[in-house]
Protein backbone atom coordinates (compact mmCIF):
# COMPACT_ATOMS: atom_id res chain seq x y z
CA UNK A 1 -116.83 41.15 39.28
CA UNK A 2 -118.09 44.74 39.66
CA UNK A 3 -119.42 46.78 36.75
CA UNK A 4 -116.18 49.21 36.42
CA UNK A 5 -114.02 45.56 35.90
CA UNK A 6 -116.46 44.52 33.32
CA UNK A 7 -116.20 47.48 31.54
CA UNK A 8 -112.49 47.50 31.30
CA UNK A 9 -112.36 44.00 30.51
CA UNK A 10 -114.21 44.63 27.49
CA UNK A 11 -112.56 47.82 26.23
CA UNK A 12 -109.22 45.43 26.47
CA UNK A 13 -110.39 43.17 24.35
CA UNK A 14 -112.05 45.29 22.33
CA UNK A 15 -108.57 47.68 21.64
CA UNK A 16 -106.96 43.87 21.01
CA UNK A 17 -108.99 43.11 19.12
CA UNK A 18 -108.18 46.60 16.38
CA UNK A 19 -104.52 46.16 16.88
CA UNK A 20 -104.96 42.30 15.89
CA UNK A 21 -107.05 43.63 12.58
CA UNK A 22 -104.83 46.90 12.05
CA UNK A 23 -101.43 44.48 12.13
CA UNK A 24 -102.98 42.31 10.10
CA UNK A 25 -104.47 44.98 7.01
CA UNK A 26 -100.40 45.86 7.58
CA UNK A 27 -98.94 42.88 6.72
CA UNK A 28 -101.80 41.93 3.70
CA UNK A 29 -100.79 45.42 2.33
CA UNK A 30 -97.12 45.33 2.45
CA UNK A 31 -96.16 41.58 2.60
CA UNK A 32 -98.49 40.67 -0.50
CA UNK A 33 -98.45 44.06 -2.45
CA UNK A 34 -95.07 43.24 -4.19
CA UNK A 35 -96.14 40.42 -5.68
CA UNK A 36 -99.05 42.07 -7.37
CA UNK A 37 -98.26 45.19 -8.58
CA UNK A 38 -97.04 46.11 -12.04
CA UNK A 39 -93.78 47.45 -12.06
CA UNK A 40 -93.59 50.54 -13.57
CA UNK A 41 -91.91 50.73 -16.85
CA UNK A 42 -88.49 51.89 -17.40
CA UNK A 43 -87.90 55.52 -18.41
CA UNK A 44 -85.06 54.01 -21.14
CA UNK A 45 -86.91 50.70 -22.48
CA UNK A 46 -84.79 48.19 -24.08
CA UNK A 47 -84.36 48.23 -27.98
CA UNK A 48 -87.62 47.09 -29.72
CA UNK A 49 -89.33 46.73 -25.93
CA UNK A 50 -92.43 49.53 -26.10
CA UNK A 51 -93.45 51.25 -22.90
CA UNK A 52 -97.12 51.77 -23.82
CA UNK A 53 -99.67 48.74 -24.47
CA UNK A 54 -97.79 46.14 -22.09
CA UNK A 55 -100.41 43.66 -21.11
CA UNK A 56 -101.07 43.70 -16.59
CA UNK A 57 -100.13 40.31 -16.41
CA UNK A 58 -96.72 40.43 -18.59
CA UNK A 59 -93.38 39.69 -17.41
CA UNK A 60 -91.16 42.51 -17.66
CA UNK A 61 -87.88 41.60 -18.27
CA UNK A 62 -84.81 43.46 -16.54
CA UNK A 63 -83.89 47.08 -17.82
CA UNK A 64 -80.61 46.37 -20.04
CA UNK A 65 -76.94 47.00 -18.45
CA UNK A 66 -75.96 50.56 -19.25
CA UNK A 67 -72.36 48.06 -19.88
CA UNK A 68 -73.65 45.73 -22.54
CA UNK A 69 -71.49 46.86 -25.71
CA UNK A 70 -73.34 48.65 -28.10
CA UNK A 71 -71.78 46.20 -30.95
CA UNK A 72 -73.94 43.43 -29.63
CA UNK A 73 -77.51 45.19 -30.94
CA UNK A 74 -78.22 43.11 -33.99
CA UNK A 75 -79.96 44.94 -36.52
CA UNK A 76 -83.92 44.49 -37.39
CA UNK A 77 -84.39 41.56 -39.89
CA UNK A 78 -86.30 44.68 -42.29
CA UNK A 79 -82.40 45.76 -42.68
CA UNK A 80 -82.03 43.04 -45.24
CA UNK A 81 -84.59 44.64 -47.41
CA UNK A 82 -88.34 44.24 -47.78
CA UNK A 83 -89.18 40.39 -48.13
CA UNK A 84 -90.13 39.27 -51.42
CA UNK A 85 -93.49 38.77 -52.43
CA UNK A 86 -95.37 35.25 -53.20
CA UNK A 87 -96.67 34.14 -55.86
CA UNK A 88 -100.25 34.24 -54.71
CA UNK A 89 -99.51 38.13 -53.71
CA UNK A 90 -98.11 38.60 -57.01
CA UNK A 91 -100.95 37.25 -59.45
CA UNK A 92 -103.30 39.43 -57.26
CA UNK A 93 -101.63 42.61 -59.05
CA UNK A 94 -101.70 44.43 -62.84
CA UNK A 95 -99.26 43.26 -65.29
CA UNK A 96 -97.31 47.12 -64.67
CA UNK A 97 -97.87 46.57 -60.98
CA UNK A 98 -96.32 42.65 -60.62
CA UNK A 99 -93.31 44.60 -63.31
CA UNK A 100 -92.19 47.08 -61.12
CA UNK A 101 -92.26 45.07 -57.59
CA UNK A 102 -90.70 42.14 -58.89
CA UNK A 103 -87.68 44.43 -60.52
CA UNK A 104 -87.65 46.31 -57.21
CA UNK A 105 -87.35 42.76 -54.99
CA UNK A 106 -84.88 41.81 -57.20
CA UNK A 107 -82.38 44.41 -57.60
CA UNK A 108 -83.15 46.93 -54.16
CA UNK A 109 -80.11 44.86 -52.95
CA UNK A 110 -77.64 46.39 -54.59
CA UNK A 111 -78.60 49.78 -54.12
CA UNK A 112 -75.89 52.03 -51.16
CA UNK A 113 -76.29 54.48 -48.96
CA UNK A 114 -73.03 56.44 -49.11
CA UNK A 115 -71.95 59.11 -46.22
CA UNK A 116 -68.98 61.29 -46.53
CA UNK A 117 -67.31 63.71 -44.27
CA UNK A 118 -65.19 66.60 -44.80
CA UNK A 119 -62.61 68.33 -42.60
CA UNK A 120 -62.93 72.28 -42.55
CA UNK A 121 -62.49 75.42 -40.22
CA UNK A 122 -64.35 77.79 -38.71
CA UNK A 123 -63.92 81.73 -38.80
CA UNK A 124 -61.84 81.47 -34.93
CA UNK A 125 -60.22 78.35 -36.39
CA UNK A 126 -61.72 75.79 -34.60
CA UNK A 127 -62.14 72.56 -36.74
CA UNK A 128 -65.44 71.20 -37.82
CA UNK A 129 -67.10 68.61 -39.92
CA UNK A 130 -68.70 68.81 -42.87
CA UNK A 131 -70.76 65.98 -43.50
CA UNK A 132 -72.71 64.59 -47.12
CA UNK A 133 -74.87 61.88 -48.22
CA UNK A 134 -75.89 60.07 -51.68
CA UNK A 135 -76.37 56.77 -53.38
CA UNK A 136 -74.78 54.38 -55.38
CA UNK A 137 -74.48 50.54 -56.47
CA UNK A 138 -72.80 47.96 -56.16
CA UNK A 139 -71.24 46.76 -60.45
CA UNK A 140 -69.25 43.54 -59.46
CA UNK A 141 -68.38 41.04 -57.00
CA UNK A 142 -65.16 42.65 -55.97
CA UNK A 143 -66.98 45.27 -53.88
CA UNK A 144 -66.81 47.99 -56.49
CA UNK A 145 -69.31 50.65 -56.99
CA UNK A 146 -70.78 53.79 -58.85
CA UNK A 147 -71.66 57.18 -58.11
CA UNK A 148 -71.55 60.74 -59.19
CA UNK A 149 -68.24 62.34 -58.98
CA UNK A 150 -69.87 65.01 -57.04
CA UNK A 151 -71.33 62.89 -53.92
CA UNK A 152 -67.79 62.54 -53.19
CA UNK A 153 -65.76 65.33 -54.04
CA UNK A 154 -63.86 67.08 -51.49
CA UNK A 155 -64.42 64.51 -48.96
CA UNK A 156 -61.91 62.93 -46.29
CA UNK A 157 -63.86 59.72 -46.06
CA UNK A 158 -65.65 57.95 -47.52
CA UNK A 159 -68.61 55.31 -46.22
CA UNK A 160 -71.01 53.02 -47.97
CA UNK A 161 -73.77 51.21 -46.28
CA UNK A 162 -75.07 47.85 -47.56
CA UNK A 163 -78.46 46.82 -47.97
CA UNK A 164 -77.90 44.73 -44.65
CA UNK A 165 -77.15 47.95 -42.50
CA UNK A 166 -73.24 47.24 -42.72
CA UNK A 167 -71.21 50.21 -43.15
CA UNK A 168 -67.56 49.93 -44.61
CA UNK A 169 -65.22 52.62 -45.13
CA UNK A 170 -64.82 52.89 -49.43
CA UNK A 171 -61.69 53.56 -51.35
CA UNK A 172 -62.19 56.10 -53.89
CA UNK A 173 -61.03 53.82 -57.03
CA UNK A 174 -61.27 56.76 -59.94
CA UNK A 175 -62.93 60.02 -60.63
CA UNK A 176 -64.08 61.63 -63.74
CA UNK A 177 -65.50 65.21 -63.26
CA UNK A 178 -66.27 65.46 -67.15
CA UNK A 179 -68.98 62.79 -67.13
CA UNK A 180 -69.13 63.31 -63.13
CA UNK A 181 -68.39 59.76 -62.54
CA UNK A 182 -66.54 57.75 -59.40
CA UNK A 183 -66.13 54.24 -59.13
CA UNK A 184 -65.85 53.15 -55.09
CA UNK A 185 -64.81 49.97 -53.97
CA UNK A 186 -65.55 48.37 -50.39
CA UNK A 187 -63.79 45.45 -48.97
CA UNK A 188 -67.32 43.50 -48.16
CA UNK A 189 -68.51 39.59 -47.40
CA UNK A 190 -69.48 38.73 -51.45
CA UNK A 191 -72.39 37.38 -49.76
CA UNK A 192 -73.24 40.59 -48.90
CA UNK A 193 -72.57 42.00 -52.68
CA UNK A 194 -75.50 41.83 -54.99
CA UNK A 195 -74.28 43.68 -58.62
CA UNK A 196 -76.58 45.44 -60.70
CA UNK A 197 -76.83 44.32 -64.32
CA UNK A 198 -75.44 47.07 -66.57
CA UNK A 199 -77.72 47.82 -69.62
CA UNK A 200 -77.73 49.85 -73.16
CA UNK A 201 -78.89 53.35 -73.31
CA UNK A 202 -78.51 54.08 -77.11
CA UNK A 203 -81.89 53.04 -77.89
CA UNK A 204 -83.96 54.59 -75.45
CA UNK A 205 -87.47 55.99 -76.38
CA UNK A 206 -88.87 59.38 -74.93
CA UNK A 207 -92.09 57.94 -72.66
CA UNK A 208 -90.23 54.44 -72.50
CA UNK A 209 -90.86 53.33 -68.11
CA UNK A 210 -88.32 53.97 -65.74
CA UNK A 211 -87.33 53.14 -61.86
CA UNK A 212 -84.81 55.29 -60.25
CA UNK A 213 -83.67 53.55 -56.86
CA UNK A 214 -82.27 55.58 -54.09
CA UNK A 215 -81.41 57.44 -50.53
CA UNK A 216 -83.51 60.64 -50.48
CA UNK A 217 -82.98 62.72 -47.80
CA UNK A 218 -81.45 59.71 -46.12
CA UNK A 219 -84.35 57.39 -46.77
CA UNK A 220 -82.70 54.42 -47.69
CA UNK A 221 -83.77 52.18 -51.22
CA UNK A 222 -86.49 54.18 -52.00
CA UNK A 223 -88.37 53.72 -55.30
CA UNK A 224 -89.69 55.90 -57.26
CA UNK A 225 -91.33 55.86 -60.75
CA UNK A 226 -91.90 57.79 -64.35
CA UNK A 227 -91.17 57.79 -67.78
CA UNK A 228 -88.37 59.45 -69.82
CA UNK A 229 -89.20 62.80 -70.49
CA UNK A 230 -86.97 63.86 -73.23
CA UNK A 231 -83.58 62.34 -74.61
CA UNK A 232 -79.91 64.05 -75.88
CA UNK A 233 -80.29 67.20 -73.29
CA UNK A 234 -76.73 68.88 -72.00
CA UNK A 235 -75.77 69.54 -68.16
CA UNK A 236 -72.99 71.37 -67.00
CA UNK A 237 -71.11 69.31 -64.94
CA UNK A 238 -68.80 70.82 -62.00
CA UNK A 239 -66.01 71.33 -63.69
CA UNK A 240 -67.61 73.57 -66.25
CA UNK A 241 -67.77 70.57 -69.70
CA UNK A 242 -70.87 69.64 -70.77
CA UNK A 243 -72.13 66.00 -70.46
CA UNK A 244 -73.84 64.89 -73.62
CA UNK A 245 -77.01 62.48 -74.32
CA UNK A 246 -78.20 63.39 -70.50
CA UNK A 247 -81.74 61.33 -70.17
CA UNK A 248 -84.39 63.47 -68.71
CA UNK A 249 -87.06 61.77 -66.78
CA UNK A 250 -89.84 63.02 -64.37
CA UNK A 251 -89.39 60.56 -61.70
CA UNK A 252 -89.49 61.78 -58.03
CA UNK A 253 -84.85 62.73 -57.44
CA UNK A 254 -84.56 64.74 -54.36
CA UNK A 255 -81.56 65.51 -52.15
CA UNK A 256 -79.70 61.95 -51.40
CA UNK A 257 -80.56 60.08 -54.95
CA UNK A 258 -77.51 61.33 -56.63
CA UNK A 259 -75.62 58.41 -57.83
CA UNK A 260 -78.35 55.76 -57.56
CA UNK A 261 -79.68 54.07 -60.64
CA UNK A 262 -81.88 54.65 -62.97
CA UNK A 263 -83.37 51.12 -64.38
CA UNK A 264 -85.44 49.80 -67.28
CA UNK A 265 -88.50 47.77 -67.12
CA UNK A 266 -86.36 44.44 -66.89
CA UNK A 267 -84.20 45.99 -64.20
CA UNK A 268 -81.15 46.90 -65.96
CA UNK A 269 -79.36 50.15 -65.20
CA UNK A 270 -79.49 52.46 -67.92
CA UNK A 271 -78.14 55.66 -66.15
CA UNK A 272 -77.25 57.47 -63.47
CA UNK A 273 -79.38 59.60 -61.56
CA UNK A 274 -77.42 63.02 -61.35
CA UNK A 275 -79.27 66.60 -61.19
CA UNK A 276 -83.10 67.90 -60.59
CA UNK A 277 -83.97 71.35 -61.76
CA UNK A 278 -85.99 72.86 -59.07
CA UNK A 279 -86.59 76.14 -57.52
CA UNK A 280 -86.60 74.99 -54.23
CA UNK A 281 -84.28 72.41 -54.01
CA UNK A 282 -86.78 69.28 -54.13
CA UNK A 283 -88.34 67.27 -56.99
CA UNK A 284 -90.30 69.13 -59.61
CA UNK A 285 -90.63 66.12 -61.78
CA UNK A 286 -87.57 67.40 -63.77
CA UNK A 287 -84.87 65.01 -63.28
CA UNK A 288 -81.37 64.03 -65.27
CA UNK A 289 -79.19 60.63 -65.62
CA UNK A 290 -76.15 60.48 -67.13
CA UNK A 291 -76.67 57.79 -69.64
CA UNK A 292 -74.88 53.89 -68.52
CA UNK A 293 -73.23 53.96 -72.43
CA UNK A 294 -71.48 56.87 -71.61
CA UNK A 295 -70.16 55.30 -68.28
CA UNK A 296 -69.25 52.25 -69.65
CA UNK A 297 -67.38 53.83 -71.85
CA UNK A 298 -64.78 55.10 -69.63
CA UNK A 299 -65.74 52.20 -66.62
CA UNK A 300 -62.34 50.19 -67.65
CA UNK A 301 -60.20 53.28 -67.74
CA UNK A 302 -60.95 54.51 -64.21
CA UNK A 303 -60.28 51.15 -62.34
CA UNK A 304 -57.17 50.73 -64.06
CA UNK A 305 -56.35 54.24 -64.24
CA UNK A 306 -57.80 55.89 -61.72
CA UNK A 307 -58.81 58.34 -64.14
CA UNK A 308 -60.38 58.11 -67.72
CA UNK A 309 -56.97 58.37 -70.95
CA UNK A 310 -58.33 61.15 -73.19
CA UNK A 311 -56.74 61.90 -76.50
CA UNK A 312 -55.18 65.13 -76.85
CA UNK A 313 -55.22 67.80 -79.17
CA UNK A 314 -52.03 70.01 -77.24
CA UNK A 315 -53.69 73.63 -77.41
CA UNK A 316 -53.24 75.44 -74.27
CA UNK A 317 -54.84 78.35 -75.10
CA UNK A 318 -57.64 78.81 -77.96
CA UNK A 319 -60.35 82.01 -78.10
CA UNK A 320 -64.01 81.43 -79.54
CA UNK A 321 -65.28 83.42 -82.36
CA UNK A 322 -68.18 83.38 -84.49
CA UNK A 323 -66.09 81.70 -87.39
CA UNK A 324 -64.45 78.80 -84.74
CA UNK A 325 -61.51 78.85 -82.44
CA UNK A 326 -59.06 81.35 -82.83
CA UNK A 327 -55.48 79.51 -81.36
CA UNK A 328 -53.88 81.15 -79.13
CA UNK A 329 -50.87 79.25 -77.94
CA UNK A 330 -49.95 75.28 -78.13
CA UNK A 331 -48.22 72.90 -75.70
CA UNK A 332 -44.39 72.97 -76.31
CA UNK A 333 -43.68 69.59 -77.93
CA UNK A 334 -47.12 68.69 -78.70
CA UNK A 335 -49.12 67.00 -81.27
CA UNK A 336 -50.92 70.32 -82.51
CA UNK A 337 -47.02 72.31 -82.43
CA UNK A 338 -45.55 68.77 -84.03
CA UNK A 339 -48.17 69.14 -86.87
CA UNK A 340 -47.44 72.66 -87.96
CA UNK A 341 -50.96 74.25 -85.96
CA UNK A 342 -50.13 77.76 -85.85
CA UNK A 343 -50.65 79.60 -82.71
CA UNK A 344 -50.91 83.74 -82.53
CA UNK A 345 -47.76 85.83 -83.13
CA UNK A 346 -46.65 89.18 -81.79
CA UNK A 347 -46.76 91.92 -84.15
CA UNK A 348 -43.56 94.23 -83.20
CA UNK A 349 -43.54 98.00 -84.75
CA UNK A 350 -41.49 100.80 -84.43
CA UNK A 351 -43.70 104.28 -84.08
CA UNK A 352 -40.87 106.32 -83.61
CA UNK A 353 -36.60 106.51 -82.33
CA UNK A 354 -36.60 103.61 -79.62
CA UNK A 355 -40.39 103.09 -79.42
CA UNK A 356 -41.65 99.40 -80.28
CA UNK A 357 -45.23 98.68 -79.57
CA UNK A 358 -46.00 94.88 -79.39
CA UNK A 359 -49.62 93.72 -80.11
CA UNK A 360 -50.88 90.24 -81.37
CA UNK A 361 -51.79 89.58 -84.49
CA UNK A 362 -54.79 87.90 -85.33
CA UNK A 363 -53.97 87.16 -88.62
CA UNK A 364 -51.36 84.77 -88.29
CA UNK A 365 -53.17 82.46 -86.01
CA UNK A 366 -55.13 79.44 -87.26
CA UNK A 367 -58.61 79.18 -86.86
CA UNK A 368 -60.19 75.83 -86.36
CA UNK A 369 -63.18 74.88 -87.67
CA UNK A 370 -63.74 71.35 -88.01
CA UNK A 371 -62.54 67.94 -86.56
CA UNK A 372 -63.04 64.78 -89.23
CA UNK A 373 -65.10 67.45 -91.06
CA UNK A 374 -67.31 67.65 -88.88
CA UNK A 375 -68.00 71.76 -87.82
CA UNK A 376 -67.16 72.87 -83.90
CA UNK A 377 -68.24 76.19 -83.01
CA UNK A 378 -67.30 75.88 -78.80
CA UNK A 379 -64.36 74.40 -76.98
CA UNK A 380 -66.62 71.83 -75.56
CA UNK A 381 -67.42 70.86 -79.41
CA UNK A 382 -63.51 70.37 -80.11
CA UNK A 383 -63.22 68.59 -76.98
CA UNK A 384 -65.78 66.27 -77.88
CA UNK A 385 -65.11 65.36 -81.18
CA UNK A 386 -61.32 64.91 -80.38
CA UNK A 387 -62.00 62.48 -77.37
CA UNK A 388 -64.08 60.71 -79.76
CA UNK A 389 -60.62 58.82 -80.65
CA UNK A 390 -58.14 57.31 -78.89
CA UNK A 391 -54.34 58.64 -78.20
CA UNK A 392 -52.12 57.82 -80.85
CA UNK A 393 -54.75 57.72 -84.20
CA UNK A 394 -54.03 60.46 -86.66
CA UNK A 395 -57.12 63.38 -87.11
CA UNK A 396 -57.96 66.08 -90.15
CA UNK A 397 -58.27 69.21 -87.85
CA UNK A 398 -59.74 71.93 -90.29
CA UNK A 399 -58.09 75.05 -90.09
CA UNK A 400 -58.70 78.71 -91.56
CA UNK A 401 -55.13 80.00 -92.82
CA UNK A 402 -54.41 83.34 -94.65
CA UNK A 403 -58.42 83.25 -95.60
CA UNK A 404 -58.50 79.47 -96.88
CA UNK A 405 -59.82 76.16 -95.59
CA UNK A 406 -56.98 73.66 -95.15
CA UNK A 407 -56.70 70.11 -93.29
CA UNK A 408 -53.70 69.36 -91.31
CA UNK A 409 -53.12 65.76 -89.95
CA UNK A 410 -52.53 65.42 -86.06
CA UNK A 411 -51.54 62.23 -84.05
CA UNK A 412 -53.08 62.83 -81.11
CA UNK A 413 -51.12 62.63 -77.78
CA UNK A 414 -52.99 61.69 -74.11
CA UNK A 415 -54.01 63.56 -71.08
């Protein structure tokens, strides 16, 4: 064999020889890669899978059908509420410590969420939706709850959310804007009801502890803590009366707590959380429940009613003076006009041939005073004192007449 056929011989082999070792770095690379690489993560994980963290050798499970239902997701297990405590966690803390998270375990339960939406219109017409949010909870097994009349007024519907994540569209049971009041009721599992135990409010002490329990700012069952700040203070409500005995506390309300409870250190509700005074909208550790004797009061009335039976005086009309409550006109048929109240007459003179001039007369209207004896200065007062009876008993009202103090019996009607 010469030297040229040598030469080429071994440049064959040689050139085989690469192409053997090139196929075979081929086939290593893409026959065996597959199997070893990570596969990158999805760009829309699973619910509850994290994208950052996985461990190399994991399995990762297949990116979930854009067709599964949505209804299928099953919520967290923390939806059902913050597990209670042991025993050993619970002798680890203060007496005033172990207090409040055992009340809060106990009763967070029956604490709401409740959403409401409203229909309006823009300036072109086009429809929009106005939504709102507040709290409430849950007073009985039949799915009935309270809130403040004001969380729900105005609204189209209605939705309260249980402590389980559930939400169920509410029927608005009864309303009463004077003590801004509504009772709810939700057509819920029982097992999924968990009433609050309604307490006494009338002997409350001024730096006595507190819990208020609530949704601020949508945060759902959120506790917060205080003292009562002051007892017997007035708020306006809505419709313009005043709500009397209003606790003020300094516990942290904010937007969303309106309507949730306001509890005792054994866990009983003793009031509603209703107002804040603050500049800018947010807690300023001035806060205001309507007191739970004041609600239960008028609790029976509104589920039966759907609205709270007041007794009724029958003025339509009355003006406030210095002296008390000048009356200006009565209802037709009513128990002040049945009674002999007198209401302000026209005064007709004649100032010359076929001139009259018409004027009323102060003088022959009656001027309440007093109801039972006991002095009212503002319509609010009257109000008050009258709906301190029921519809049908007989009052003293104490009226001014000709320039003398006189009592005239009324049976008061309803309204």
């Amino acid at each position: 064999m010469t030297r040229d056929e040598t030469a080429f011989g071994g440049t064959f082999t040689s050139h085989a020889a690469t192409a053997a070792l090139t196929l075979l770095t081929a086939l290593l690379l893409f026959g065996l890669m597959p199997r070893i690489a990570r596969r990158p993560p999805p760009l829309n994980p699973p619910p509850g899978r994290a994208i950052v963290g996985e461990r190399p050798d994991a399995a990762v499970p297949a990116p979930m059908p854009l067709t599964e239902p949505i209804q299928d997701f099953e919520p967290a297990d923390s939806a059902a509420g913050p597990t209670p405590p042991d025993e050993e966690t619970l002798n680890k803390l203060e007496p005033d410590e172990r207090n409040t998270v055992e009340i809060y375990a106990r009763v967070n339960r029956g604490v709401v969420n409740i959403t409401t939406e409203a229909a309006s219109y823009g300036f072109f017409g086009e429809e929009m939706s106005k939504e709102g949010s507040g709290s409430g909870f849950v007073i009985d097994d039949q799915g009935r709850v309270l809130t403040n009349f004001h969380v729900i007024q105005g609204a189209d519907s209605v939705r309260v959310t249980l402590f389980d994540g559930s939400a169920h569209p509410a029927e608005v049971v009864g309303v009463d804007a004077n003590n801004d009041v509504a009772v709810l009721r939700v057509d819920a599992p029982s097992e999924k009801l968990f009433p609050m135990s309604l307490g006494d409010s009338s002997n409350l002490l001024v730096g006595q502890k507190i819990l208020a329990i609530g949704n601020p700012f949508g945060l759902e069952r959120t506790l917060s803590t205080g003292v009562i700040s002051s007892l017997d203070r007035s708020l306006r409500a809505k419709n313009g009366r005043m709500i009397k005995g209003i606790i003020q506390t300094d516990a942290a309300i904010n937007p969303g707590n309106s309507g949730g409870p306001l509890l005792n250190s054994r866990g009983r509700v003793i009031g509603m959380n209703t107002a804040i005074i603050s500049s800018v909208g947010q807690s300023a550790g001035v806060s205001f429940a309507v007191p739970i004797n004041s609600i239960s009061r008028i609790l029976k009335s509104l589920i039966e009613n759907g609205r709270v039976v007041r007794a009724d005086l029958g003025l339509t009309r009355v003006y406030t003076t210095d002296a008390g409550l000048l009356v200006l006109a009565v209802a037709e048929g009513g128990p002040a006009e049945q009674a002999g109240i007198r209401p302000i007459q026209m005064k007709v003179e004649r100032i010359g041939p076929g001139f009259l001039r018409r004027s009323l007369d102060p003088t022959t209207a009656d001027l309440i005073v007093a109801v039972e004896h006991k002095r009212v200065r503002t319509l609010d007062d009257l109000l008050t004192e009258v709906e301190k009876h029921q519809p049908g008993e007989t009052v003293r009202i104490t009226v001014v007449r000709d320039g003398k103090p006189m009592d005239i019996p009324v049976t008061l009607g309803s309204s």
